[in-house]
Protein backbone atom coordinates (compact mmCIF):
# COMPACT_ATOMS: atom_id res chain seq x y z
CA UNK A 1 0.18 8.08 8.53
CA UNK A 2 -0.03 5.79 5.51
CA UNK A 3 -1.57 5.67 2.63
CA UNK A 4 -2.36 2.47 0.55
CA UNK A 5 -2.21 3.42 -3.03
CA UNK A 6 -4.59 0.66 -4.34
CA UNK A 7 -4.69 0.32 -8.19
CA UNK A 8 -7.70 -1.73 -9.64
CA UNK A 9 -9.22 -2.36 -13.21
CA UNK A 10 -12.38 -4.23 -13.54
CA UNK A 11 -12.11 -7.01 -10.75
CA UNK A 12 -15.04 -5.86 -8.47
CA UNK A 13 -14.36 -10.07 -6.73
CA UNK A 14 -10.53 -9.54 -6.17
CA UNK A 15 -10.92 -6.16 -4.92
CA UNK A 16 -13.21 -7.23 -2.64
CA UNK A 17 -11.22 -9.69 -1.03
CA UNK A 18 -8.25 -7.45 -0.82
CA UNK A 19 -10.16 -4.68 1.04
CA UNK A 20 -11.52 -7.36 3.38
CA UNK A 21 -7.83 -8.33 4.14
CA UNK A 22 -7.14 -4.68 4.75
CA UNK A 23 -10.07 -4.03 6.53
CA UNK A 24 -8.12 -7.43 8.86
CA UNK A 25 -5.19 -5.49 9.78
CA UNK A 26 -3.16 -4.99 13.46
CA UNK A 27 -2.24 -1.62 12.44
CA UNK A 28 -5.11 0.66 11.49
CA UNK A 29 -2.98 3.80 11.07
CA UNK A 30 -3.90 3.95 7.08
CA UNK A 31 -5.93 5.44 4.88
CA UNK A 32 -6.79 3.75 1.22
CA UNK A 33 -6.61 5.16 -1.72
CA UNK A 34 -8.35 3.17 -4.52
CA UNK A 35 -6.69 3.47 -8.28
CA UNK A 36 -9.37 3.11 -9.81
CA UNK A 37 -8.36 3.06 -14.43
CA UNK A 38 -11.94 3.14 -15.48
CA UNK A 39 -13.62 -0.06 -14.49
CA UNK A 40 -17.30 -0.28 -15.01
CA UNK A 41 -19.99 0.43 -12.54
CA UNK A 42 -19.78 -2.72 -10.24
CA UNK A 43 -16.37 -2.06 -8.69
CA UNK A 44 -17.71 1.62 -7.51
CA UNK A 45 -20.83 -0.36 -6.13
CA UNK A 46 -18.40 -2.95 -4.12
CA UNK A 47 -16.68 0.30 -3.26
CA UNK A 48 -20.06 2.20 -1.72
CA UNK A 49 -21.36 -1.01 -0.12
CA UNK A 50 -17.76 -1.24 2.11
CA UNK A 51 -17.01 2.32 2.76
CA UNK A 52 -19.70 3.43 5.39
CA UNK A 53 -18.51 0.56 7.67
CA UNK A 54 -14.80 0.41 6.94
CA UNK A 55 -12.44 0.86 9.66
CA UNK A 56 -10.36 2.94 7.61
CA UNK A 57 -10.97 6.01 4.97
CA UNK A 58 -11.31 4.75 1.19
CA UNK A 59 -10.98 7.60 -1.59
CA UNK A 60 -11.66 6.16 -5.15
CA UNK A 61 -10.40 7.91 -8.07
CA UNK A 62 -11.90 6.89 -10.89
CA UNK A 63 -10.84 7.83 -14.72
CA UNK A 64 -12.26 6.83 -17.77
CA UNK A 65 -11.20 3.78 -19.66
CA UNK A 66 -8.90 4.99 -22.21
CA UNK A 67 -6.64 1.72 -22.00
CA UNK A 68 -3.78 0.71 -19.50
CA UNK A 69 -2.92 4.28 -18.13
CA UNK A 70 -1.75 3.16 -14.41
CA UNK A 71 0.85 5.64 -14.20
CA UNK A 72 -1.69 8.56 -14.66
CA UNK A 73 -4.33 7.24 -11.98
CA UNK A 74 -1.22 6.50 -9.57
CA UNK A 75 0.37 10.06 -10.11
CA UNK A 76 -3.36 11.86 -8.60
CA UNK A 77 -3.72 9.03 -6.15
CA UNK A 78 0.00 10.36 -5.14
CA UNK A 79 -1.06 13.85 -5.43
CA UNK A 80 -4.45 13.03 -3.02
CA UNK A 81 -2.61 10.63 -0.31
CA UNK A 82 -2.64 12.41 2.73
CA UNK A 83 0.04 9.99 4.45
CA UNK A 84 3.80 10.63 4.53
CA UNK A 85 4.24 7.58 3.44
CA UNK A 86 2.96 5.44 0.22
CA UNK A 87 2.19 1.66 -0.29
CA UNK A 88 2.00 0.97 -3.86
CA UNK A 89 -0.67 -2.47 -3.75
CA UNK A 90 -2.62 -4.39 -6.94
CA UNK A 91 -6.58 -4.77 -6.46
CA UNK A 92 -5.60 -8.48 -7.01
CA UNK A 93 -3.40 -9.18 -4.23
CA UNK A 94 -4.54 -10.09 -0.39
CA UNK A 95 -2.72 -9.18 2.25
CA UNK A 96 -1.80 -10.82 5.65
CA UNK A 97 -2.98 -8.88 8.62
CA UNK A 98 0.76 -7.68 9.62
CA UNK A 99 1.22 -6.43 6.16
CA UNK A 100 0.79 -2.79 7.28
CA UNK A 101 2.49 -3.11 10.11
CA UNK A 102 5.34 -5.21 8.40
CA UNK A 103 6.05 -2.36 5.95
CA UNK A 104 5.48 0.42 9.24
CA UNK A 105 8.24 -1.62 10.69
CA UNK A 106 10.84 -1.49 7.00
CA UNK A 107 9.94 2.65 6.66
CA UNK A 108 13.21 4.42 6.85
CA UNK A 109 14.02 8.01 5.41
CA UNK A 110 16.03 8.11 2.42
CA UNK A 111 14.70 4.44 1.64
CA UNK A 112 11.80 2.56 -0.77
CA UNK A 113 10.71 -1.05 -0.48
CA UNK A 114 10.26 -3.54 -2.76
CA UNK A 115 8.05 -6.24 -1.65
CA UNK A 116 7.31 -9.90 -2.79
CA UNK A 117 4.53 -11.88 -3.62
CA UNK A 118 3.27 -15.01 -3.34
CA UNK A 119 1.73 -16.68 -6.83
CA UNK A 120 -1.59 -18.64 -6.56
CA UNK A 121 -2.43 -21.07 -9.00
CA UNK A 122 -5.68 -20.87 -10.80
CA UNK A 123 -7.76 -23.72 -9.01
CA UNK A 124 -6.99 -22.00 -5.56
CA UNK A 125 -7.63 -18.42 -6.21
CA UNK A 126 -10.55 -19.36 -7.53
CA UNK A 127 -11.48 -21.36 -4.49
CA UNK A 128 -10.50 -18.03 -2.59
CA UNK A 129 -12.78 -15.93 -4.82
CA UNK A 130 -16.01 -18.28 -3.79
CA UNK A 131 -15.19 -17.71 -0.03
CA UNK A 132 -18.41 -15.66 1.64
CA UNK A 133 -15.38 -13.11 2.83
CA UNK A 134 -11.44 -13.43 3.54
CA UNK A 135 -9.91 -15.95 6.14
CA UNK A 136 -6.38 -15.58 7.28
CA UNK A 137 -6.65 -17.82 9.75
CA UNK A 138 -8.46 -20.33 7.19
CA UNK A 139 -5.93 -19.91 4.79
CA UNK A 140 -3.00 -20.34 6.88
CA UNK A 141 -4.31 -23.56 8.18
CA UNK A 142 -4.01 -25.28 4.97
CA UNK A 143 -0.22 -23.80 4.00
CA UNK A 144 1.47 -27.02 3.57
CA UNK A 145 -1.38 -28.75 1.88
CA UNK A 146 -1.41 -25.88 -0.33
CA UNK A 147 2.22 -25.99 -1.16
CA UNK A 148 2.55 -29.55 -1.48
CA UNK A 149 -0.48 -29.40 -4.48
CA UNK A 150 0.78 -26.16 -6.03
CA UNK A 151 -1.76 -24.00 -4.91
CA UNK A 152 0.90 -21.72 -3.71
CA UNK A 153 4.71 -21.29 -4.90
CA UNK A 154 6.08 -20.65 -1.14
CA UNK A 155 5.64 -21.84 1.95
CA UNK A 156 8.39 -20.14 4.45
CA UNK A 157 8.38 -16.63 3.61
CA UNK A 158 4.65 -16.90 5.12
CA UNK A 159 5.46 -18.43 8.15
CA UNK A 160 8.89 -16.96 8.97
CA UNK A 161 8.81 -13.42 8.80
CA UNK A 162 12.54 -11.44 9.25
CA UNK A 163 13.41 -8.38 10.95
CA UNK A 164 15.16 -5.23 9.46
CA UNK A 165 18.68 -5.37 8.26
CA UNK A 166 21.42 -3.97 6.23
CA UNK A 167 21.05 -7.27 4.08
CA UNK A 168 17.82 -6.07 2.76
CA UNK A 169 19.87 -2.87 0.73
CA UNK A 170 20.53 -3.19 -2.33
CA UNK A 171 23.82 -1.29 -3.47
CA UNK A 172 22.88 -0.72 -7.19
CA UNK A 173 19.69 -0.46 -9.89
CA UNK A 174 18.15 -4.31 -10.68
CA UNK A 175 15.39 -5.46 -12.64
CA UNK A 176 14.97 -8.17 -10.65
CA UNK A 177 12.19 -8.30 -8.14
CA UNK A 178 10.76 -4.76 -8.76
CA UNK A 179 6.82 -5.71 -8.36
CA UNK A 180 4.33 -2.36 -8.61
CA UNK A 181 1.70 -4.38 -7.10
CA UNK A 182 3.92 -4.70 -3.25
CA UNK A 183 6.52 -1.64 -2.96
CA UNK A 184 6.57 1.26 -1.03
CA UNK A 185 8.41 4.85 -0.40
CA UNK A 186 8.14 7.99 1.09
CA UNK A 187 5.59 10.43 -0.49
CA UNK A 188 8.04 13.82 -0.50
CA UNK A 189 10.45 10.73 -2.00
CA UNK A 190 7.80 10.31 -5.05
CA UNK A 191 6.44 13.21 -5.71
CA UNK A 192 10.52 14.56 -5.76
CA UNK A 193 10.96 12.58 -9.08
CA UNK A 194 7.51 13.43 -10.39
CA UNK A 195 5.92 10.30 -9.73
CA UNK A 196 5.58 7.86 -12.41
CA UNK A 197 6.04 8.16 -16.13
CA UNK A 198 3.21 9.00 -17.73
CA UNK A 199 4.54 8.09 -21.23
CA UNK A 200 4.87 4.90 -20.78
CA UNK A 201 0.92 3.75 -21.58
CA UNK A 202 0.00 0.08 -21.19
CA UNK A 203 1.20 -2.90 -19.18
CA UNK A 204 5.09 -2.97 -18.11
CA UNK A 205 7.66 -1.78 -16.26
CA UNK A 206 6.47 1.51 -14.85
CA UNK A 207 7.16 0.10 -11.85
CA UNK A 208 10.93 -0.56 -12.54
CA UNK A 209 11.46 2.91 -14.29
CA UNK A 210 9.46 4.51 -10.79
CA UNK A 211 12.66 2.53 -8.80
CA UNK A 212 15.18 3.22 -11.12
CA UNK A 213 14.40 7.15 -11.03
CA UNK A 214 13.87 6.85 -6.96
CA UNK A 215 17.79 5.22 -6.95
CA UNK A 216 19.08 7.87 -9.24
CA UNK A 217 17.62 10.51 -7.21
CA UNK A 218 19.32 9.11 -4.13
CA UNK A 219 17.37 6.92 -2.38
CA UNK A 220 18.24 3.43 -1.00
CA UNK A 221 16.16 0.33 -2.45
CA UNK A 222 15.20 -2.25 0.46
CA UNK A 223 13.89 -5.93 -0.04
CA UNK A 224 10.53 -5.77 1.66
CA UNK A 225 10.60 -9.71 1.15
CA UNK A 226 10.83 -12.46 4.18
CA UNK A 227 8.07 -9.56 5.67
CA UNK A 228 5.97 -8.32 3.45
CA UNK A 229 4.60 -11.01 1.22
CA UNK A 230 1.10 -10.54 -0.57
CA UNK A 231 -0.87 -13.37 -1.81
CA UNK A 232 -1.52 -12.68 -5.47
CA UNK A 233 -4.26 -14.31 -7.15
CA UNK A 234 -4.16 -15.97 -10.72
CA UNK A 235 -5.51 -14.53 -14.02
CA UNK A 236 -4.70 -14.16 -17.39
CA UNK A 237 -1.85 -12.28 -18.75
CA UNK A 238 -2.57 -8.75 -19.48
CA UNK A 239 -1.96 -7.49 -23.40
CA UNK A 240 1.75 -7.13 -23.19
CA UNK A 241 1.65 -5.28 -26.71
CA UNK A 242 3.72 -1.93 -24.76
CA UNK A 243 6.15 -4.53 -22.63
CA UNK A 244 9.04 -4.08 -25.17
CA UNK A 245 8.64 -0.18 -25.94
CA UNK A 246 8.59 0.37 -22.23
CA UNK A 247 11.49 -1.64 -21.48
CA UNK A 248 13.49 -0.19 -23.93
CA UNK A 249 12.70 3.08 -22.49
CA UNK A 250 13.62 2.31 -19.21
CA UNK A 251 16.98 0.97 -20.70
CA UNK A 252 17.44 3.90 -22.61
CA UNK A 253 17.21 6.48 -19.35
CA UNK A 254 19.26 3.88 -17.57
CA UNK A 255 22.33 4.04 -20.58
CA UNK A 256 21.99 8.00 -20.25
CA UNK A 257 23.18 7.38 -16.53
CA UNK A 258 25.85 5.14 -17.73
CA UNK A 259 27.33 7.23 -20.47
């Protein structure tokens, strides 16, 4: 089985429409597991109202609100997923409704995935927000119209989805399209490196130090994109005030490799 590791802070509207995209999916072999770094009271309300009629289990762990602490709240959602495997997701994407099964079909031992994303510019996310509940079909039928105004910064990977190949593999470490909010990997895989750093505290680049330990350890990065592609909606830069520390620690355990 999988489990959707679904992290969330304070967004009760996007995380609505993400679970209703979920709650859209082919493949129903899932459970969710809802990240929850210590939002107030509404987003456990959105959470109640869904979960009696959801067509898959939702577990949200909740901690309190001690500032950006992802890595700690996505270390016991590892520790409580009760799938094999582990999609790492952001309360603010949406999915398409093959987006389980997409990843299902990219799952190979001795593998991760690093998925893409699709950007959506302020006017349409908000648009999206004011919806009465999520639309695939809506929102597909508007693709080019959206492209053409900006309301979305690609068109094809939506509509052309590609199989499995060895030209997804990547044969060494990159920065470069690492995104915690669309990757994936095997839970044994995870919980082998002891899951994410925990000292690395506000926003940035836990989610390239999570890779860069999984590739040390052995384990063969994929491109989830052309397949997996989430639709991620606008908002304002988070405080970035930890960006440089954490990179440099990632580049420091990186150089330790190299020496």
């Amino acid at each position: 089985m999988i489990s959707v590791l679904l992290a969330t802070y304070n967004w009760p509207e996007a995380l609505q429409k993400c679970l209703e995209s979920l709650a859209s999916q082919n493949d129903t072999n899932f459970e969710i597991i809802i990240a929850d770094d210590g939002s107030g009271p509404p987003t456990r309300l959105l959470i109640d109202s869904l979960k009696e009629n959801y067509p898959v289990t939702i577990l949200h762990l909740w901690q309190a609100d001690h500032g950006f602490r992802k890595t700690t709240i996505l270390n016991l959602a590892i520790k409580e997923a009760c799938g094999n495997y582990l999609i790492f997701l952001d309360g603010d994407c949406i999915v398409q409704p093959d987006f389980i099964a997409r990843h299902r079909q990219l799952a190979q031992n001795g593998h991760l995935v690093t998925g893409s994303r699709v950007l959506l510019s302020e006017s349409l996310s908000k648009t999206i927000l004011a919806w009465p509940s999520w639309s695939f079909a809506q929102f597909k039928a508007h693709l080019m119209q959206y492209r053409v105004t900006g309301g979305i910064n690609k068109y094809w990977p939506i509509v052309l989805k590609l199989g499995d190949g060895t030209w997804r593999l990547y044969k060494k470490f990159v920065w470069r399209r690492i995104k915690g909010c669309n990757m994936a990997c095997w839970s044994t895989d995870a919980k082998a490196i002891g899951g994410f750093d925990e000292e690395m505290t506000g926003w940035g680049h836990e989610d390239a130090d999570f890779v860069f330990r999984l590739q040390q350890s052995g384990i063969v990065r994929k491109s989830g994109s052309w397949s997996t592609e989430v639709f991620h909606l606008f908002h304002r830069i988070h405080d970035q005030a930890n960006a440089a520390e954490n990179a440099r620690h990632v580049r420091a355990k990186i150089m330790s490799k190299v020496a």
